[in-house]
C-alpha atoms as a PDB file:
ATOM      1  CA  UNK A   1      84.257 132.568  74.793  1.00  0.00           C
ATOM      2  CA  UNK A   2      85.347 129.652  72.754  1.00  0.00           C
ATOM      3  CA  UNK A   3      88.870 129.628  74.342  1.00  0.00           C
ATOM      4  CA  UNK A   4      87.771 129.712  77.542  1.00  0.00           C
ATOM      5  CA  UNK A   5      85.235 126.859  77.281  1.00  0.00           C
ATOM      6  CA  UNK A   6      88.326 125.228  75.712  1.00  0.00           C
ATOM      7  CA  UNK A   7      90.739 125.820  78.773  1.00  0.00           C
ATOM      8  CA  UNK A   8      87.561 125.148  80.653  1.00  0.00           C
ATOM      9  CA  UNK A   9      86.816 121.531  79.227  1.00  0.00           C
ATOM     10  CA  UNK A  10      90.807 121.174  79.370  1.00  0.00           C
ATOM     11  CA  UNK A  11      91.120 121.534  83.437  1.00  0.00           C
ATOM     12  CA  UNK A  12      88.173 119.254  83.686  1.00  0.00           C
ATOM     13  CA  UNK A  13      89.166 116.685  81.784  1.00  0.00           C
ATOM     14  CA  UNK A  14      92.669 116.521  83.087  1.00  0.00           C
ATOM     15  CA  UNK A  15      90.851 115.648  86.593  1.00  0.00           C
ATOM     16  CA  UNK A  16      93.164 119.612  87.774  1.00  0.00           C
ATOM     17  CA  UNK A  17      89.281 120.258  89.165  1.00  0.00           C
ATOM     18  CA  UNK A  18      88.912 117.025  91.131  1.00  0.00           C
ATOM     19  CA  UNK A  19      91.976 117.151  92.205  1.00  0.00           C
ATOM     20  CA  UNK A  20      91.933 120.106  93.832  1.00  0.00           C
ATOM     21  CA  UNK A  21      89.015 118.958  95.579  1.00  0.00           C
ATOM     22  CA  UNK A  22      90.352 116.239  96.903  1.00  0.00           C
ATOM     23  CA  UNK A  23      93.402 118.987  97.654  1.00  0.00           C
ATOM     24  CA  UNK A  24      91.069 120.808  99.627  1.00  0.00           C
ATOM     25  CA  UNK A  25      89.461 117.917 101.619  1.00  0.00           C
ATOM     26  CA  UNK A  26      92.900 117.345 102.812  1.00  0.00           C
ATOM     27  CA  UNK A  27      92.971 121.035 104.156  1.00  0.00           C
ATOM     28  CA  UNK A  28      90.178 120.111 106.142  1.00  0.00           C
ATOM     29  CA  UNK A  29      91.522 117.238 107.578  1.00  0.00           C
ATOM     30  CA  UNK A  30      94.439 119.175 108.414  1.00  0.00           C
ATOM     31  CA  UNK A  31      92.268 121.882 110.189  1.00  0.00           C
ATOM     32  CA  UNK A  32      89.371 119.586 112.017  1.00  0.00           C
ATOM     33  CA  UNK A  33      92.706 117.736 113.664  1.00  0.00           C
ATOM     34  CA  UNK A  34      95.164 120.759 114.246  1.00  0.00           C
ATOM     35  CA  UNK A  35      97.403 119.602 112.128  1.00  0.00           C
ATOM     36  CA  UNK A  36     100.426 121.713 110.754  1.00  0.00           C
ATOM     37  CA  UNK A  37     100.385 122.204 107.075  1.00  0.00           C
ATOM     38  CA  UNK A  38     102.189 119.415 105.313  1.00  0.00           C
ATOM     39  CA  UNK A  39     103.465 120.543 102.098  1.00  0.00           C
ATOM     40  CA  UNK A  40     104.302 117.096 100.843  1.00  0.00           C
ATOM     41  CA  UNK A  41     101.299 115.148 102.004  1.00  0.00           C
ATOM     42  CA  UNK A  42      98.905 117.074  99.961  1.00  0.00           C
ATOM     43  CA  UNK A  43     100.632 117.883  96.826  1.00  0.00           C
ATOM     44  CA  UNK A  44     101.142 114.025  96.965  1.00  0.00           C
ATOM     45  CA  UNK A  45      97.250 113.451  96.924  1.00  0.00           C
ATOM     46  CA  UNK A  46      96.775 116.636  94.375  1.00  0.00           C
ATOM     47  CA  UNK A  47      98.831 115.058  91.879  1.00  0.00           C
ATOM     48  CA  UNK A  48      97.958 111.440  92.724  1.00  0.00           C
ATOM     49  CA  UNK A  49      94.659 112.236  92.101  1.00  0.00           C
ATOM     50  CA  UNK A  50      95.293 113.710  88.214  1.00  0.00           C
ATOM     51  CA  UNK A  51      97.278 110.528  87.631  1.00  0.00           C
ATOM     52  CA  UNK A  52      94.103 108.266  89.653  1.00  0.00           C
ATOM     53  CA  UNK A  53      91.289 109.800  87.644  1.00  0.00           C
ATOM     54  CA  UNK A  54      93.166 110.362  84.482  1.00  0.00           C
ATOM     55  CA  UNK A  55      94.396 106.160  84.714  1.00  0.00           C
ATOM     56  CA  UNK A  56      90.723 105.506  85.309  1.00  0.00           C
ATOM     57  CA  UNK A  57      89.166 108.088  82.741  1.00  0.00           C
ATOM     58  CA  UNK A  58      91.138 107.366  79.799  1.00  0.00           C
ATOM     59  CA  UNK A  59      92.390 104.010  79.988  1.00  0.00           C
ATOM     60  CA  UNK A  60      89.911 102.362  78.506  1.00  0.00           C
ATOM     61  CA  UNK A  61      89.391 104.678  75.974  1.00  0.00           C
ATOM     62  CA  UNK A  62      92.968 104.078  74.811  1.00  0.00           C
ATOM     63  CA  UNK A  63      93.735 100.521  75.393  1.00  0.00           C
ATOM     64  CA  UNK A  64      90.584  98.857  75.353  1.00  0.00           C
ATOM     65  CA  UNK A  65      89.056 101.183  72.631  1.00  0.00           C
ATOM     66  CA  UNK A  66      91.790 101.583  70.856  1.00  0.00           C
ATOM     67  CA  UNK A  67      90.683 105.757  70.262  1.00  0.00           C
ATOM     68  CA  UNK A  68      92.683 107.712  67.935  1.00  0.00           C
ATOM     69  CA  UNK A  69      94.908 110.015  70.918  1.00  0.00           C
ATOM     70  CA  UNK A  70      93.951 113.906  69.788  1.00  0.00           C
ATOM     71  CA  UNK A  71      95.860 116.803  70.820  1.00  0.00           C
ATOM     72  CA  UNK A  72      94.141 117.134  74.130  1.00  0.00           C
ATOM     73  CA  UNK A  73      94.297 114.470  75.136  1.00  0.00           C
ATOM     74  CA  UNK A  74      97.921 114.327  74.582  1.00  0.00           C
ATOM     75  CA  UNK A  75      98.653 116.808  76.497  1.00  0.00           C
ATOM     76  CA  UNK A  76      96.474 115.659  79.547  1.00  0.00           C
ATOM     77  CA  UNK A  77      98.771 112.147  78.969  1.00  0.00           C
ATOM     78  CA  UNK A  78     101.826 114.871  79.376  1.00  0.00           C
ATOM     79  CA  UNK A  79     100.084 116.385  81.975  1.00  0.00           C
ATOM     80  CA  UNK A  80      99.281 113.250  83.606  1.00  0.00           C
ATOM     81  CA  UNK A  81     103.310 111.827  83.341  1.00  0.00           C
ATOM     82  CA  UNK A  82     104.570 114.585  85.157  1.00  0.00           C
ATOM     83  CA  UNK A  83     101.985 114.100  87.897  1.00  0.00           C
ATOM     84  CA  UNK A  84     103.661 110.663  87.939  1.00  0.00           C
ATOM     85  CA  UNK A  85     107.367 111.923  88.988  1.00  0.00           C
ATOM     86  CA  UNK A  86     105.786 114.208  91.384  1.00  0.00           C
ATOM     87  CA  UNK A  87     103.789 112.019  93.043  1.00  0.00           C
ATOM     88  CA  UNK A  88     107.310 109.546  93.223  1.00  0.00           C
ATOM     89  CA  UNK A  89     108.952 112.536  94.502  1.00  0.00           C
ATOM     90  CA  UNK A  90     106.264 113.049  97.200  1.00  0.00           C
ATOM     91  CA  UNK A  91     105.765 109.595  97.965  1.00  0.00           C
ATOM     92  CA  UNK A  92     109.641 109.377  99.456  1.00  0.00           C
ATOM     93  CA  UNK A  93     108.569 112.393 101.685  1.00  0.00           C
ATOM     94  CA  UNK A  94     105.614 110.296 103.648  1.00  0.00           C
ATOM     95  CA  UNK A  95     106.291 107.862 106.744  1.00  0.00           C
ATOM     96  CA  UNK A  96     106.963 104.469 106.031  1.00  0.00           C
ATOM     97  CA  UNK A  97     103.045 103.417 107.383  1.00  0.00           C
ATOM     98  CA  UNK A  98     101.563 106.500 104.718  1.00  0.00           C
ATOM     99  CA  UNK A  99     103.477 105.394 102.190  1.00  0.00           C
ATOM    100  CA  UNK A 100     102.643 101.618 102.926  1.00  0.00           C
ATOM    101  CA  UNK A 101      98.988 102.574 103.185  1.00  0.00           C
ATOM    102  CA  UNK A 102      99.129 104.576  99.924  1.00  0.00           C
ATOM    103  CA  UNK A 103      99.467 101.806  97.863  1.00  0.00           C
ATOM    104  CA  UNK A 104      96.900  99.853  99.274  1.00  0.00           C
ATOM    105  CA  UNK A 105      94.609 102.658  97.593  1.00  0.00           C
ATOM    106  CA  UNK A 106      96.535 102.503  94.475  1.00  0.00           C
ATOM    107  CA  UNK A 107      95.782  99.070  94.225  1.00  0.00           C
ATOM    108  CA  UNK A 108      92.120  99.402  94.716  1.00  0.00           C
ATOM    109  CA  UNK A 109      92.495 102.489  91.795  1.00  0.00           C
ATOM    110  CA  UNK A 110      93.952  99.500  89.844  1.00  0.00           C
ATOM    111  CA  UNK A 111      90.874  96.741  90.474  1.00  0.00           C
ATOM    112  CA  UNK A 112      88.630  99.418  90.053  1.00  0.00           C
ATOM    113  CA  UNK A 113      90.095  99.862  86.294  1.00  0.00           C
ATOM    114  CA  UNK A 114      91.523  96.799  85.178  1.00  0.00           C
ATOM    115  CA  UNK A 115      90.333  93.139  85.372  1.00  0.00           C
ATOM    116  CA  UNK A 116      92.673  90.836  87.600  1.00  0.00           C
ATOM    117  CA  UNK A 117      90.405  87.880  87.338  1.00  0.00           C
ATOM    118  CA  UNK A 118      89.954  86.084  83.983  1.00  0.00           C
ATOM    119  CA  UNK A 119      86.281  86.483  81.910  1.00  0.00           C
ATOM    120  CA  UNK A 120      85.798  89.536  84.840  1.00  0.00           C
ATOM    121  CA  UNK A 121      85.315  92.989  84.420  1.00  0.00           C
ATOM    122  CA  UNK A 122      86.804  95.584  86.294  1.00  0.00           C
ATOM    123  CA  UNK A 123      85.180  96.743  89.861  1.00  0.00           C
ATOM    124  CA  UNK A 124      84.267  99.533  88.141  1.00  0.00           C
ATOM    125  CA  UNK A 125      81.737  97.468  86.404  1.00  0.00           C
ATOM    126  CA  UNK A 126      80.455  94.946  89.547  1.00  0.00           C
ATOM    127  CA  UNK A 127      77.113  95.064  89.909  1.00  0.00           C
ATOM    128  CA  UNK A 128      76.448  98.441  92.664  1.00  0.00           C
ATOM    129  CA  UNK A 129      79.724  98.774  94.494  1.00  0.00           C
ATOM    130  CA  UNK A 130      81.048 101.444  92.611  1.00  0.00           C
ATOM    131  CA  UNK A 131      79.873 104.386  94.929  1.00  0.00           C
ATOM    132  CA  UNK A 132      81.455 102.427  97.998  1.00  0.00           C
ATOM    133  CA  UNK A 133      84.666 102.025  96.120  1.00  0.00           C
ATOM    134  CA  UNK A 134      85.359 105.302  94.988  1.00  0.00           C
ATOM    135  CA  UNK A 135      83.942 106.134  98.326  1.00  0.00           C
ATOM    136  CA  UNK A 136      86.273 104.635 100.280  1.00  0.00           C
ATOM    137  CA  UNK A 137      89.012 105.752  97.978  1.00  0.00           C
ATOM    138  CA  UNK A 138      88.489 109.392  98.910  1.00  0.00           C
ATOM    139  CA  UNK A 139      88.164 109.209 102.625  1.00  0.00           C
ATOM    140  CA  UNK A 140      91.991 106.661 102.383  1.00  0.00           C
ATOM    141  CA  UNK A 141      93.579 109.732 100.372  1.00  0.00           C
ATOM    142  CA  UNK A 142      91.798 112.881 102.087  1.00  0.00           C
ATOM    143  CA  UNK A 143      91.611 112.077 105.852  1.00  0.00           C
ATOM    144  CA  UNK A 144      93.247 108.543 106.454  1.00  0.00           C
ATOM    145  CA  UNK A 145      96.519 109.554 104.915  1.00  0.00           C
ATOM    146  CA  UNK A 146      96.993 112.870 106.528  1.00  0.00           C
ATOM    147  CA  UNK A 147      95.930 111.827 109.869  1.00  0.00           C
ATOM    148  CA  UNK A 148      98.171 108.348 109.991  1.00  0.00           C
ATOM    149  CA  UNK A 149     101.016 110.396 108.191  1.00  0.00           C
ATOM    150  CA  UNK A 150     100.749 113.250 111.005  1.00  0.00           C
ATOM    151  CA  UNK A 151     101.523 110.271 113.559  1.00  0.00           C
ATOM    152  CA  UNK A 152      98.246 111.110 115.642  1.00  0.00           C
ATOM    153  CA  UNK A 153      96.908 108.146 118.104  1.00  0.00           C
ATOM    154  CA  UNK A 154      93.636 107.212 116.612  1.00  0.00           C
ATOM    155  CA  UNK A 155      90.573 108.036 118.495  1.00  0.00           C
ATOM    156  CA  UNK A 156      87.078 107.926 118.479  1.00  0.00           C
ATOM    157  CA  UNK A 157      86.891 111.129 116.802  1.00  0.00           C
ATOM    158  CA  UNK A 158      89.000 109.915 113.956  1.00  0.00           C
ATOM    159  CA  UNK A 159      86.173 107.112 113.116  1.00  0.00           C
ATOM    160  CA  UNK A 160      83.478 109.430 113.688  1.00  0.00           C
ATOM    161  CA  UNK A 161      85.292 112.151 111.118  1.00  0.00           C
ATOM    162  CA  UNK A 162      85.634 108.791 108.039  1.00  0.00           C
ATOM    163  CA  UNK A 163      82.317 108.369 108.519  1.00  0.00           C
ATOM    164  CA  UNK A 164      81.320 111.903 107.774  1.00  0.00           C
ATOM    165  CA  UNK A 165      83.416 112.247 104.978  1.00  0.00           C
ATOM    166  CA  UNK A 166      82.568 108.795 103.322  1.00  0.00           C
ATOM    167  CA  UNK A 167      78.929 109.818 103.828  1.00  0.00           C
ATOM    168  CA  UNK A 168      80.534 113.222 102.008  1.00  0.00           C
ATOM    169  CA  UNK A 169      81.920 111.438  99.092  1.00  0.00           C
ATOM    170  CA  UNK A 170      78.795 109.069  98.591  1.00  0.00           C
ATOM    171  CA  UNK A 171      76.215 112.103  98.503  1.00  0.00           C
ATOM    172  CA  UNK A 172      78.400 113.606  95.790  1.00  0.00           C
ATOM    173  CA  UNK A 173      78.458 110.618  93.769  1.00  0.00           C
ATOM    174  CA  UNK A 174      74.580 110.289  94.267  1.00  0.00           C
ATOM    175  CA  UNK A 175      74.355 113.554  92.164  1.00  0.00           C
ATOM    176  CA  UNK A 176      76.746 112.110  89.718  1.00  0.00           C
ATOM    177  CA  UNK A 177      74.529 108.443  89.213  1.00  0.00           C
ATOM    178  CA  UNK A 178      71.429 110.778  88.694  1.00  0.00           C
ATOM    179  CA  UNK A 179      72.556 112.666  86.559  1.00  0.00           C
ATOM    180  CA  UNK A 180      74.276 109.809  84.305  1.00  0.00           C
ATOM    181  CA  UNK A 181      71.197 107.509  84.768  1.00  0.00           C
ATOM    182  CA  UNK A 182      70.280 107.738  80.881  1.00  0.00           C
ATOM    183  CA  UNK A 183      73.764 106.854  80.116  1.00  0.00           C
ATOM    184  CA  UNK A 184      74.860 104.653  82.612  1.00  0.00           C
ATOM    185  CA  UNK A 185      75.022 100.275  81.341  1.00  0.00           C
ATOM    186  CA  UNK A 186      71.579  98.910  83.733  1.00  0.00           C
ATOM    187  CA  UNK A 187      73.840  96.275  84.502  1.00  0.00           C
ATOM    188  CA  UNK A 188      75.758  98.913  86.819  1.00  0.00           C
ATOM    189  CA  UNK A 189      72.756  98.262  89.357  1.00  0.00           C
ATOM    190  CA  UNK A 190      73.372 102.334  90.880  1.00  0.00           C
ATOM    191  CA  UNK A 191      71.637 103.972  93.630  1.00  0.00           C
ATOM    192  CA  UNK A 192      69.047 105.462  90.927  1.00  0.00           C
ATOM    193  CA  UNK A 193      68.583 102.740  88.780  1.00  0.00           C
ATOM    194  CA  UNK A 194      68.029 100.590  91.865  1.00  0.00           C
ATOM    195  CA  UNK A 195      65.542 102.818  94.279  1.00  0.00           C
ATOM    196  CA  UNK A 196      64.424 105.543  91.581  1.00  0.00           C
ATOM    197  CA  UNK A 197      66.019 109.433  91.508  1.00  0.00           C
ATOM    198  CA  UNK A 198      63.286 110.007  94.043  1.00  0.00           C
ATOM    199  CA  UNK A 199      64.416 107.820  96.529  1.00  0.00           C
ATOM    200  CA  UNK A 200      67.966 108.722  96.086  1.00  0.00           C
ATOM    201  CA  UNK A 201      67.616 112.508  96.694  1.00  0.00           C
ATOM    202  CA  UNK A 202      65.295 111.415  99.989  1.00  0.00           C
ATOM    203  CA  UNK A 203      68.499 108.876 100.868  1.00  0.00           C
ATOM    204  CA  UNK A 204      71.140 111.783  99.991  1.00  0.00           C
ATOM    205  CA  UNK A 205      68.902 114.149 101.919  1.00  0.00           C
ATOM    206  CA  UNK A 206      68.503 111.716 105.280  1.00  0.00           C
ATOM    207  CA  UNK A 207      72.110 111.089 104.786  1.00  0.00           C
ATOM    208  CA  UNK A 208      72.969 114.934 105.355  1.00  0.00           C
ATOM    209  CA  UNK A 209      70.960 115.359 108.143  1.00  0.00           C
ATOM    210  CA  UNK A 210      73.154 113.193 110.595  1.00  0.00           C
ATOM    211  CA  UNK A 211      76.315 114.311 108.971  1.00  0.00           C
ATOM    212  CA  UNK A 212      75.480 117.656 110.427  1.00  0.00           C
ATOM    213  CA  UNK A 213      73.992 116.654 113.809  1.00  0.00           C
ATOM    214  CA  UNK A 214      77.053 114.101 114.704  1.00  0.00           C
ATOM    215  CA  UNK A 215      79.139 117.272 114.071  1.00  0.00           C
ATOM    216  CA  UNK A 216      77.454 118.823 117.017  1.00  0.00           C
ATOM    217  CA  UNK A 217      79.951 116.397 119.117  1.00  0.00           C
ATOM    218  CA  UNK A 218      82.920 116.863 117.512  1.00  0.00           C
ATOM    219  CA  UNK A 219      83.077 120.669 115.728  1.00  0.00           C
ATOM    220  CA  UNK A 220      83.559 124.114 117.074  1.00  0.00           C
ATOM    221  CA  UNK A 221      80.400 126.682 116.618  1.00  0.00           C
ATOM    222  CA  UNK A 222      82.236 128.165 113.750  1.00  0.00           C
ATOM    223  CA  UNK A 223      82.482 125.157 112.255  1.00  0.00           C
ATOM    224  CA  UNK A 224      78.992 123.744 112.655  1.00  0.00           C
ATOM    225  CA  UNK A 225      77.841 127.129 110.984  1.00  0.00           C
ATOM    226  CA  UNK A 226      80.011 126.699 108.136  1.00  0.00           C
ATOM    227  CA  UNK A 227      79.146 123.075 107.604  1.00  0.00           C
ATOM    228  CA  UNK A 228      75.355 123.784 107.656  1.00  0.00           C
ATOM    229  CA  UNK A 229      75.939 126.310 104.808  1.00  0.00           C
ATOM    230  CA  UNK A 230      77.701 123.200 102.577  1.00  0.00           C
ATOM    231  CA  UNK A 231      75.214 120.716 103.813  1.00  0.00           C
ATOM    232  CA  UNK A 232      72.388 123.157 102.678  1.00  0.00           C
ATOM    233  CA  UNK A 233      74.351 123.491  99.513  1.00  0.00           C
ATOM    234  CA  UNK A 234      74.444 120.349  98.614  1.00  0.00           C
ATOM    235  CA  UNK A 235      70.338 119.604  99.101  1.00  0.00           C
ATOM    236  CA  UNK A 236      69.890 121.967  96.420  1.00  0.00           C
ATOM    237  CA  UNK A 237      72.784 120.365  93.971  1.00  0.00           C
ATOM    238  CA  UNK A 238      70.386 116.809  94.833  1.00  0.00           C
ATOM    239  CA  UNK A 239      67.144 118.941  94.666  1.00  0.00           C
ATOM    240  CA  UNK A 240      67.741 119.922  90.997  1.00  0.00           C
ATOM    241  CA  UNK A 241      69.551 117.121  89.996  1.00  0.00           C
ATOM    242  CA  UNK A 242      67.933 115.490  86.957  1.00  0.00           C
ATOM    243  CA  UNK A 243      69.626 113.771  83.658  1.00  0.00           C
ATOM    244  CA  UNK A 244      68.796 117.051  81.228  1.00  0.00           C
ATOM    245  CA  UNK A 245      71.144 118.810  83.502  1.00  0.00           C
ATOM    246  CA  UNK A 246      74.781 120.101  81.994  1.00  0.00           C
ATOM    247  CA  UNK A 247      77.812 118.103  82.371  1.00  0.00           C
ATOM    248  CA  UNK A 248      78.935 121.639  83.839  1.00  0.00           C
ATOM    249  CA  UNK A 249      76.332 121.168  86.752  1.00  0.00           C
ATOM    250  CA  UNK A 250      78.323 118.144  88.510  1.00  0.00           C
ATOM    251  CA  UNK A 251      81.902 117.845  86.546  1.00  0.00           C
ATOM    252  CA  UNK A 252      82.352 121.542  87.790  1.00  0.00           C
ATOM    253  CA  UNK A 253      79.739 122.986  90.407  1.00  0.00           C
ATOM    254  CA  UNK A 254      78.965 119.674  92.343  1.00  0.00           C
ATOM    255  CA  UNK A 255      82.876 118.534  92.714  1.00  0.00           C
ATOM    256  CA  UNK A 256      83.133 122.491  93.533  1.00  0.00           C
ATOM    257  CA  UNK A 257      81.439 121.699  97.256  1.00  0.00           C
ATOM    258  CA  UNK A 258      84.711 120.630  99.226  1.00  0.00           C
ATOM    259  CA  UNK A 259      86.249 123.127  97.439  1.00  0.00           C
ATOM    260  CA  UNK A 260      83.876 126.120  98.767  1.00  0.00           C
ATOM    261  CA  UNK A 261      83.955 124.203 102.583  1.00  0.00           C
ATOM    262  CA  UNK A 262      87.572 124.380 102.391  1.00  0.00           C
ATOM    263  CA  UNK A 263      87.164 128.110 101.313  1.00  0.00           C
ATOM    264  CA  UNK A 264      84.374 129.353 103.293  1.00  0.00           C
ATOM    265  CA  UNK A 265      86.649 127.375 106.828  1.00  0.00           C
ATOM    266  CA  UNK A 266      89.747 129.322 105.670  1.00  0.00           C
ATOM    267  CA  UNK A 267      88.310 132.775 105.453  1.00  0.00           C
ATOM    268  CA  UNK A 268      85.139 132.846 107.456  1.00  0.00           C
END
């Protein structure tokens, strides 16, 4: 049991999890616009996202912190530099515009981590825009790459499907600030420690509700089905959020949710 919470802990904390939740999100993409699987497109945002989250995660800790490196964390760093030549290798594979547009969000990955302006912290730490950052970030890499990359003609359908998904990504992170609110600096100014956990699971719950119904416009039966079953899954991750739950409860199960929707489209 020990080794397995250890290689458990170990693909969670080299961001392999959230990565292949972002990995999946990009399968959906491909599938709500017809688009033919592109090998290169999402390995690209698989591995970007281990170097992303791992640049973000442990930076600090090493540079700022100045933490003595331990043997796991090594190897996430090895990890983590060979996500680096792959995502180089994948990056030459995208059209110019993708590639162009890609690091636009590495640059935002950057000003979320490190401070570009003098005596100023890093957006990471600006007073509540956080959640819209990392936001944003996901719906760039998950449905604006694939889709510009797949040389579509943007539509109203193409708005209408970021707005879902960044309403996606911001419901997950409302689990995330709930369950951090004990830890998280009061200077942060999040959705809980603004509006009380309360409020937030009513706002993540009225959030879902038009997610769902603006689907009625835009997704096949099957698909409407299928997204009801991850919407209702997701009101009970916000029901029972509170701060004595697990890390387990959002590192894992919560970041699981794109990763089941990507399952339950493929096979159902």
């Amino acid at each position: 049991m020990k080794l397995l919470k250890q290689l458990l802990d170990f693909y969670l904390n080299s961001s392999i999890h959230v990565a292949l939740s972002c990995y999946a999100l990009v399968q959906i993409t491909f599938h709500f616009f017809d688009i033919q699987y592109d090998e290169p497109m999402a390995l690209f945002v698989f591995f970007g996202t281990i170097v992303g989250y791992n640049f973000v995660k442990y930076d600090a800790l090493v540079r700022v912190n100045k933490k003595p490196v331990g043997s796991q964390l090594k190897v996430i760093a090895v990890l983590s530099f060979i996500s680096i030549l792959l995502v180089g290798y994948y990056f030459f594979h995208l059209k110019r515009i993708t590639q162009i547009v890609s690091v636009g969000i590495f640059a935002v990955t950057a000003l979320y981590t490190l401070p570009f302006f003098p005596n100023r912290k890093n957006a990471r730490n600006w007073a509540g825009v956080k959640i819209y950052i990392v936001a944003l970030c996901w719906v760039g890499a998950t449905l604006v790459l694939p889709y510009i990359n797949a040389e579509i003609p943007f539509t109203g359908n193409f708005f209408i499907k970021c707005i879902q998904r960044f309403v996606l990504v911001f419901v997950l992170i409302l689990v995330f600030e709930i369950l951090d609110l004990a830890n998280d600096d009061p200077h942060l100014k999040t959705v809980p420690q603004t509006i009380g956990v309360k409020r937030t699971k009513i706002l993540g719950f009225s959030l879902l509700v038009p997610f769902w119904i603006v689907g009625i416009i835009t997704f096949t039966l099957h698909d409407l089905i299928i997204n009801l079953v991850m919407v209702v899954m997701l009101m009970l991750f916000i029901y029972f959020a509170n701060t004595n739950r697990s890390k387990y409860y959002t590192s894992f199960w919560v970041e699981s949710v794109p990763i089941f929707w990507w399952l339950m489209i493929a096979f159902l």
